[in-house]
Protein backbone atom coordinates (compact mmCIF):
# COMPACT_ATOMS: atom_id res chain seq x y z
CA UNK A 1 0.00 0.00 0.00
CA UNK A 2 1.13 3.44 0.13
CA UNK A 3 2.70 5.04 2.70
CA UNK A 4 1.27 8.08 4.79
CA UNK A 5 1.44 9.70 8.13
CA UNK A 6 -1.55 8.83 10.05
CA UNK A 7 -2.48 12.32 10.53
CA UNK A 8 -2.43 13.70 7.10
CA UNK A 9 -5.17 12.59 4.45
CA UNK A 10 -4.16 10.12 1.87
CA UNK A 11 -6.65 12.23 -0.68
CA UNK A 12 -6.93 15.31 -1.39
CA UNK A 13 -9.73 16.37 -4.01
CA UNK A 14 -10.10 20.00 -4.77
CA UNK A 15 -13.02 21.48 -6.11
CA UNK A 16 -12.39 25.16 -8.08
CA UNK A 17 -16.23 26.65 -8.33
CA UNK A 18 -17.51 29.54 -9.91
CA UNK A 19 -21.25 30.14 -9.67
CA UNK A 20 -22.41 26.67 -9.33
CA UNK A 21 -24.92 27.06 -7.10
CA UNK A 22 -27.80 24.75 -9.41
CA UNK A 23 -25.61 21.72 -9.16
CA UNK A 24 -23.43 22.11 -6.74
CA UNK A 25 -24.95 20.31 -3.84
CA UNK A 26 -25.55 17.34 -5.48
CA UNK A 27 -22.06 17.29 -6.64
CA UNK A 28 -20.89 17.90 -3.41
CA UNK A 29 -22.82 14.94 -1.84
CA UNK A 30 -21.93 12.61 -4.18
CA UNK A 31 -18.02 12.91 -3.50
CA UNK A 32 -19.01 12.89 0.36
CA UNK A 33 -20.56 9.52 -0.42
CA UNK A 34 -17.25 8.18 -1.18
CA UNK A 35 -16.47 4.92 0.57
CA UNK A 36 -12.71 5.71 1.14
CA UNK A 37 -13.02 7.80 4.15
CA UNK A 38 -9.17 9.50 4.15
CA UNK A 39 -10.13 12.12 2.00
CA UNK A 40 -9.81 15.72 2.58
CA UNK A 41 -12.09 18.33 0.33
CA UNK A 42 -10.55 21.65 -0.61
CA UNK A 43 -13.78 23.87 -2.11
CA UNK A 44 -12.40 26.90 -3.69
CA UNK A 45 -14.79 29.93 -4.65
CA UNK A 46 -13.55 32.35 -7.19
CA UNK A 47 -16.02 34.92 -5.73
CA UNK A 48 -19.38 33.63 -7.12
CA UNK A 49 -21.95 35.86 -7.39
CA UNK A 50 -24.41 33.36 -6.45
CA UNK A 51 -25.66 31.03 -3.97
CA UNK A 52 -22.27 29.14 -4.45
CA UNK A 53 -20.86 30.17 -1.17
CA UNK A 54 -23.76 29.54 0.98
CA UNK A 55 -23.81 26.57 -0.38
CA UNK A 56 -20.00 25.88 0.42
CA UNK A 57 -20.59 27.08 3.84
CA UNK A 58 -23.60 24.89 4.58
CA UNK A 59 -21.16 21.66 3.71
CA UNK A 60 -18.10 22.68 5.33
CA UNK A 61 -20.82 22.59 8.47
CA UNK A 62 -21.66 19.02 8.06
CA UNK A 63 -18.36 17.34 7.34
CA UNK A 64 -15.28 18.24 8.73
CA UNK A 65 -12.95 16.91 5.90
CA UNK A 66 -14.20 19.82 3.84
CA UNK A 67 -12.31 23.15 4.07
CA UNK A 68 -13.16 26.51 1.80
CA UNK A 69 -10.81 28.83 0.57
CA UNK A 70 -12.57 32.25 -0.58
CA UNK A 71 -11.26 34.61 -3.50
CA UNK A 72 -12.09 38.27 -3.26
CA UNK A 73 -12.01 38.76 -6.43
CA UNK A 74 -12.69 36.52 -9.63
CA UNK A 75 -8.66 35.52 -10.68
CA UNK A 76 -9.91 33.35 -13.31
CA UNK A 77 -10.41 29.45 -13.43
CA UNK A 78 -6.48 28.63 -13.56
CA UNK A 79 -5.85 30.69 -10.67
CA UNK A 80 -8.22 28.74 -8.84
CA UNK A 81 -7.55 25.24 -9.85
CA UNK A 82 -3.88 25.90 -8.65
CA UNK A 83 -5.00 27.08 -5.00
CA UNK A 84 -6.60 23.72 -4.82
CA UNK A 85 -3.25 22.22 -5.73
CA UNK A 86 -0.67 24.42 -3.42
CA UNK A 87 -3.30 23.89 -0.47
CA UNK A 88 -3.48 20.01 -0.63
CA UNK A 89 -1.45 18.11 1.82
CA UNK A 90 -2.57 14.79 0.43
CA UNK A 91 -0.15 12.13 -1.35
CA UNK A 92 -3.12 11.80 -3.63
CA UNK A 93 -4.94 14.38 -5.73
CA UNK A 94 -7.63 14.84 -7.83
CA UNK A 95 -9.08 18.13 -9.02
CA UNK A 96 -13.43 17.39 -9.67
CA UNK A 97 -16.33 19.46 -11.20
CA UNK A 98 -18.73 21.54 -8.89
CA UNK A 99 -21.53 20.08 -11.53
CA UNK A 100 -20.51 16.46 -12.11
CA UNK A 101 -21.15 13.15 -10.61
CA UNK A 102 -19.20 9.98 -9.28
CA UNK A 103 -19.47 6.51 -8.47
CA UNK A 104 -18.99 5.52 -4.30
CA UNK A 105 -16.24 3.66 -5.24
CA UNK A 106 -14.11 5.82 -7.71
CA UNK A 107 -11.32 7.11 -5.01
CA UNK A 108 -10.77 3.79 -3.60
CA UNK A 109 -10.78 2.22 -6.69
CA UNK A 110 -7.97 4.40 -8.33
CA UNK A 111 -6.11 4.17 -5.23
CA UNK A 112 -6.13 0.51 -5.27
CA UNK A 113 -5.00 0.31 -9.19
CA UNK A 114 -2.09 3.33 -8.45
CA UNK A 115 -1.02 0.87 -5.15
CA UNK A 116 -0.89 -2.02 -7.89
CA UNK A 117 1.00 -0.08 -10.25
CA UNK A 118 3.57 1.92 -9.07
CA UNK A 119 4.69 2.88 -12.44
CA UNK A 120 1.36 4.72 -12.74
CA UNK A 121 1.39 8.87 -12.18
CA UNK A 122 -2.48 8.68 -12.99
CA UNK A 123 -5.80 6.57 -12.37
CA UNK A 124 -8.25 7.45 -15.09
CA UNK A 125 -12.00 6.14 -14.09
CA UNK A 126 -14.41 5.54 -17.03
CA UNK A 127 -16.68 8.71 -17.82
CA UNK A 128 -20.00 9.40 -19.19
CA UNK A 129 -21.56 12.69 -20.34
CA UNK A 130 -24.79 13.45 -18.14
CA UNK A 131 -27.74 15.95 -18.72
CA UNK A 132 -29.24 18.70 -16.69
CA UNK A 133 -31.32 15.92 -15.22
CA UNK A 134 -28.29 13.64 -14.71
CA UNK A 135 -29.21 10.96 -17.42
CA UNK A 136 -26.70 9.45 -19.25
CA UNK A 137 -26.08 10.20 -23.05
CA UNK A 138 -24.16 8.96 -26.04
CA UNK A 139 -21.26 6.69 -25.05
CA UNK A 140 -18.81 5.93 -22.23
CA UNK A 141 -15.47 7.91 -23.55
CA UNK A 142 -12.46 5.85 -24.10
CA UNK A 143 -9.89 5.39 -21.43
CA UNK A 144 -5.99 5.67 -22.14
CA UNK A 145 -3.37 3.00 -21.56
CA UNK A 146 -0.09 3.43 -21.96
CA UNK A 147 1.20 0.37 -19.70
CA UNK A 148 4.29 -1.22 -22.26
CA UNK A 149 4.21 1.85 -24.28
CA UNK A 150 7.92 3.54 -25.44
CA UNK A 151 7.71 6.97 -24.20
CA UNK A 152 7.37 8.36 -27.30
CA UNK A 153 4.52 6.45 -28.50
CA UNK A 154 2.78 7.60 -25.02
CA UNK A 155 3.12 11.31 -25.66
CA UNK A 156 1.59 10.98 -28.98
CA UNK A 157 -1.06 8.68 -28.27
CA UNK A 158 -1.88 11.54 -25.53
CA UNK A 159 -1.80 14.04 -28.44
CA UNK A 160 -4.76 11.78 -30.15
CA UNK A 161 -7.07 10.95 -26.77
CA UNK A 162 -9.17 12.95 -24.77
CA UNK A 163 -8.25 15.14 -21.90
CA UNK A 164 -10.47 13.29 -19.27
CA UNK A 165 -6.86 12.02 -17.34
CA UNK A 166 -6.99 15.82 -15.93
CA UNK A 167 -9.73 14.55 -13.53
CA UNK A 168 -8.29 11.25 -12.94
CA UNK A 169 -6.31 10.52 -9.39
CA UNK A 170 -3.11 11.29 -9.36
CA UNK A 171 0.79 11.32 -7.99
CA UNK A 172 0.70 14.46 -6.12
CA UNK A 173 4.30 14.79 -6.50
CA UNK A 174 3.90 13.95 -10.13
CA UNK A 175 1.73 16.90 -10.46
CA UNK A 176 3.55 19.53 -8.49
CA UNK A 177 6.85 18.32 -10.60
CA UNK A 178 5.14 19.89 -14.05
CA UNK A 179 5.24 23.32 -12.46
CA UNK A 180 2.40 25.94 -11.83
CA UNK A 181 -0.64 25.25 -14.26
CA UNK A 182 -0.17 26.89 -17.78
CA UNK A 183 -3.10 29.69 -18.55
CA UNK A 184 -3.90 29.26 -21.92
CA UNK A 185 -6.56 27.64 -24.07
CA UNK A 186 -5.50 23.59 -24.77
CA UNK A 187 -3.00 24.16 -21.49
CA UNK A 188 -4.37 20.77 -20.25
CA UNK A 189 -2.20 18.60 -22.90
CA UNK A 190 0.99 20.60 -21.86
CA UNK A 191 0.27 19.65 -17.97
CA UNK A 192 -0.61 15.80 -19.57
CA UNK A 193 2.59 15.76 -21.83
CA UNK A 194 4.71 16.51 -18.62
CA UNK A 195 2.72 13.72 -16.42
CA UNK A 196 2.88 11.04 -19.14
CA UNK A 197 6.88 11.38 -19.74
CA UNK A 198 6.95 10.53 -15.90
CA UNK A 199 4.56 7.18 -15.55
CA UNK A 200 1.92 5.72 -17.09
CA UNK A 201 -1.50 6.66 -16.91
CA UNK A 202 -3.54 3.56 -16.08
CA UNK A 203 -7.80 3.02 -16.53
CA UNK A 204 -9.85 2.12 -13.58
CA UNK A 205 -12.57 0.47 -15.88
CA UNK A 206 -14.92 -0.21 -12.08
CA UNK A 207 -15.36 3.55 -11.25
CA UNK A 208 -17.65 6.22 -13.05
CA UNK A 209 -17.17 9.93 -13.81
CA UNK A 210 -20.70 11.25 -14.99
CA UNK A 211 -19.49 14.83 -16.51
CA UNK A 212 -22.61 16.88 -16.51
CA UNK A 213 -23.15 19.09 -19.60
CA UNK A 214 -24.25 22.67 -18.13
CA UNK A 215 -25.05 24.11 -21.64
CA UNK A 216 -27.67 22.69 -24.19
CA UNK A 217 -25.58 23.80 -26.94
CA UNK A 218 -22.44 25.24 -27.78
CA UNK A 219 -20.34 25.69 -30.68
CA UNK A 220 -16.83 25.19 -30.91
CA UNK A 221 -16.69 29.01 -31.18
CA UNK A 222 -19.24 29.55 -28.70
CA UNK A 223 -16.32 27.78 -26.21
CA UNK A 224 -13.27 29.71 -27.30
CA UNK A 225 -15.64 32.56 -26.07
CA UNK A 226 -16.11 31.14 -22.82
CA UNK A 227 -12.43 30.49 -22.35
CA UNK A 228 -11.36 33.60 -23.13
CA UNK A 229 -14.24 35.31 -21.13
CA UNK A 230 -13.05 37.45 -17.85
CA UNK A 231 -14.72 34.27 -15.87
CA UNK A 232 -11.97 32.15 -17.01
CA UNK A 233 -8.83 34.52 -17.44
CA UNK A 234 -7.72 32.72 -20.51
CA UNK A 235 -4.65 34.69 -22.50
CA UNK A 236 -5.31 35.70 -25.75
CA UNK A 237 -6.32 33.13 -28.31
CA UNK A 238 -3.54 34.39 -30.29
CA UNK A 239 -1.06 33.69 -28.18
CA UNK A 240 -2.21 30.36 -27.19
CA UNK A 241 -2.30 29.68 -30.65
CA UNK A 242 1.37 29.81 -31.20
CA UNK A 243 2.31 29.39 -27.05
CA UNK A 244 1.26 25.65 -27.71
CA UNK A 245 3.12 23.95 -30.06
CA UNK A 246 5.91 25.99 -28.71
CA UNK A 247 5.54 24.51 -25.48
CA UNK A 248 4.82 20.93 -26.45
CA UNK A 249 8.57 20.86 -28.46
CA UNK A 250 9.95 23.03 -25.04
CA UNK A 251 8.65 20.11 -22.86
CA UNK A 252 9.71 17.21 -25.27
CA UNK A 253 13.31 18.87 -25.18
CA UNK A 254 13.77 18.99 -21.86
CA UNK A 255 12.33 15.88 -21.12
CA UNK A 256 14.92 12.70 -20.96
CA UNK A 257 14.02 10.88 -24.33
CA UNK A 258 16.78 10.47 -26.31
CA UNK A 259 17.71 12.72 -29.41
CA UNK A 260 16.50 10.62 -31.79
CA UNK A 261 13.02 10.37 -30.04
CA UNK A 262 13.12 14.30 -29.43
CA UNK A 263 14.39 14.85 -33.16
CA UNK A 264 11.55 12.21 -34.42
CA UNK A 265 8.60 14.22 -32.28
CA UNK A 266 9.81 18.08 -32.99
CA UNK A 267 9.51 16.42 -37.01
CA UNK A 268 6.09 15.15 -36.86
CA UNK A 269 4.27 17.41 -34.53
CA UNK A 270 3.41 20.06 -37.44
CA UNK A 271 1.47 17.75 -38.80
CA UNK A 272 -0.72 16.38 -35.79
CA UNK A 273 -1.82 19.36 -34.50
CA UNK A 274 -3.45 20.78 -37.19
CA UNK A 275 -4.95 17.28 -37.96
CA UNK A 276 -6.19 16.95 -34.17
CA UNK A 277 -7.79 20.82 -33.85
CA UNK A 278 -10.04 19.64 -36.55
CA UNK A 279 -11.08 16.37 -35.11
CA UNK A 280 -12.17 18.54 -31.93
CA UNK A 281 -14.04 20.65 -33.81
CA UNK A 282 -15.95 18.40 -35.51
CA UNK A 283 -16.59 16.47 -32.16
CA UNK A 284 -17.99 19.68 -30.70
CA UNK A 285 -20.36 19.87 -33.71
């Protein structure tokens, strides 16, 4: 098993919220149900206008594993996913939706797999999209494996899946080593690319993410809206644009693969990403 001091949780899951007062509770009560008990919560409020903070208060009051960390201002959703991060003092970590849903079991399922595999930097549990009314739709998304893989063929099997391994448990060390969360749009494949050249990232195919769709449409323009809203603090699309594959060679470089793999990726990444923003636009229609 893995080793902890008594005293300090083995989990820590932190929940960044911005006025999510319609689905929050449920949420909320659904990772309380977990039956691994070592768990502490870490709500963090990026000064909702809402009823979001009441109802953070109101389940702080009932559990004492749940602490909540107020903004004063709104510093935009990357600020607030890393204050989950620098606050956690578990050897376990897993950021989760204040609208989505999970299965009893999913924490002490990942942590058995990630006790299993010690190889493993991240747990992945199988996920579902969910309605407003929290019924399933269309079907269960893919889960990555990358047990046997070369390193190389991990990063770029990464560069093809979905980003769903940003919600999956991981090494808290792991995830600190990547550095403080990149702010721009498609960020969450730089954070991956760093996790992925340091362990595998293994499927728990016996737990459930339900990811709740909030919006009854949206287009993939509609989105890049959103992200680069003042609610989310995005940089400039422009910038992200180019910041990307700029960072995804700058990571590959400094990584330990050897020349020939580094030489081999910086040759055919030109071509992938262009090939992969149009898949996820034509997902999103």
């Amino acid at each position: 098993m893995i080793n902890t001091p008594p005293k300090l949780p083995l989990v820590t899951i932190g929940i960044p919220v911005y006025n999510e007062a319609k689905f929050l509770k449920q949420s909320l009560l659904s990772l309380l149900a977990q039956d691994y008990e070592r768990i502490e919560f870490i709500l963090s409020d990026n000064a909702s206008t809402d009823r979001t903070q009441e109802i953070c208060s109101e389940i702080a009051k009932i559990d004492p594993r749940v602490r909540v960390l107020y903004a004063s201002i709104n510093e935009g959703s990357t600020a607030n996913f890393q204050r989950c991060l620098d606050t956690a003092r578990g050897e376990l970590f897993m950021w989760a939706g204040g609208h989505d849903l999970w299965s009893p079991n999913l924490v002490s399922q990942c942590i058995e797999i990630l006790s299993r595999q010690p190889s493993a930097v991240i747990a992945v549990p199988e996920s579902q999209w969910i309605d407003t009314s929290s019924q399933p739709y269309g079907d269960r998304a893919g889960i990555l494996d990358t047990r046997g893989m070369d390193p190389l063929a991990r990063i770029f099997s990464l560069l093809w899946a979905n980003m769903h391994p940003m919600y999956g448990l991981m090494r808290t060390a792991a995830l600190r080593a990547t550095g403080p969360i990149p702010n721009y749009s498609a960020a969450d494949l730089i954070l991956l690319t760093k996790m992925i050249l340091q362990g595998d990232f293994v499927p728990v195919p016996n737990a459930l993410w339900s990811r709740r769709q909030t919006r009854n449409s949206e287009s993939y323009a509609d989105r890049q809206r959103r992200y680069y809203s003042s609610e989310f603090g995005i940089h400039k699309r422009l910038l992200s644009m180019v910041r990307l594959p700029c960072e995804l060679l700058r990571t590959v470089w400094l990584s330990e693969l050897s020349a020939l793999d580094k030489i081999a990726f910086t040759l055919a990444l030109p071509a992938q990403l262009p090939a992969r923003y149009l898949v996820a636009r034509r997902r999103i229609a």
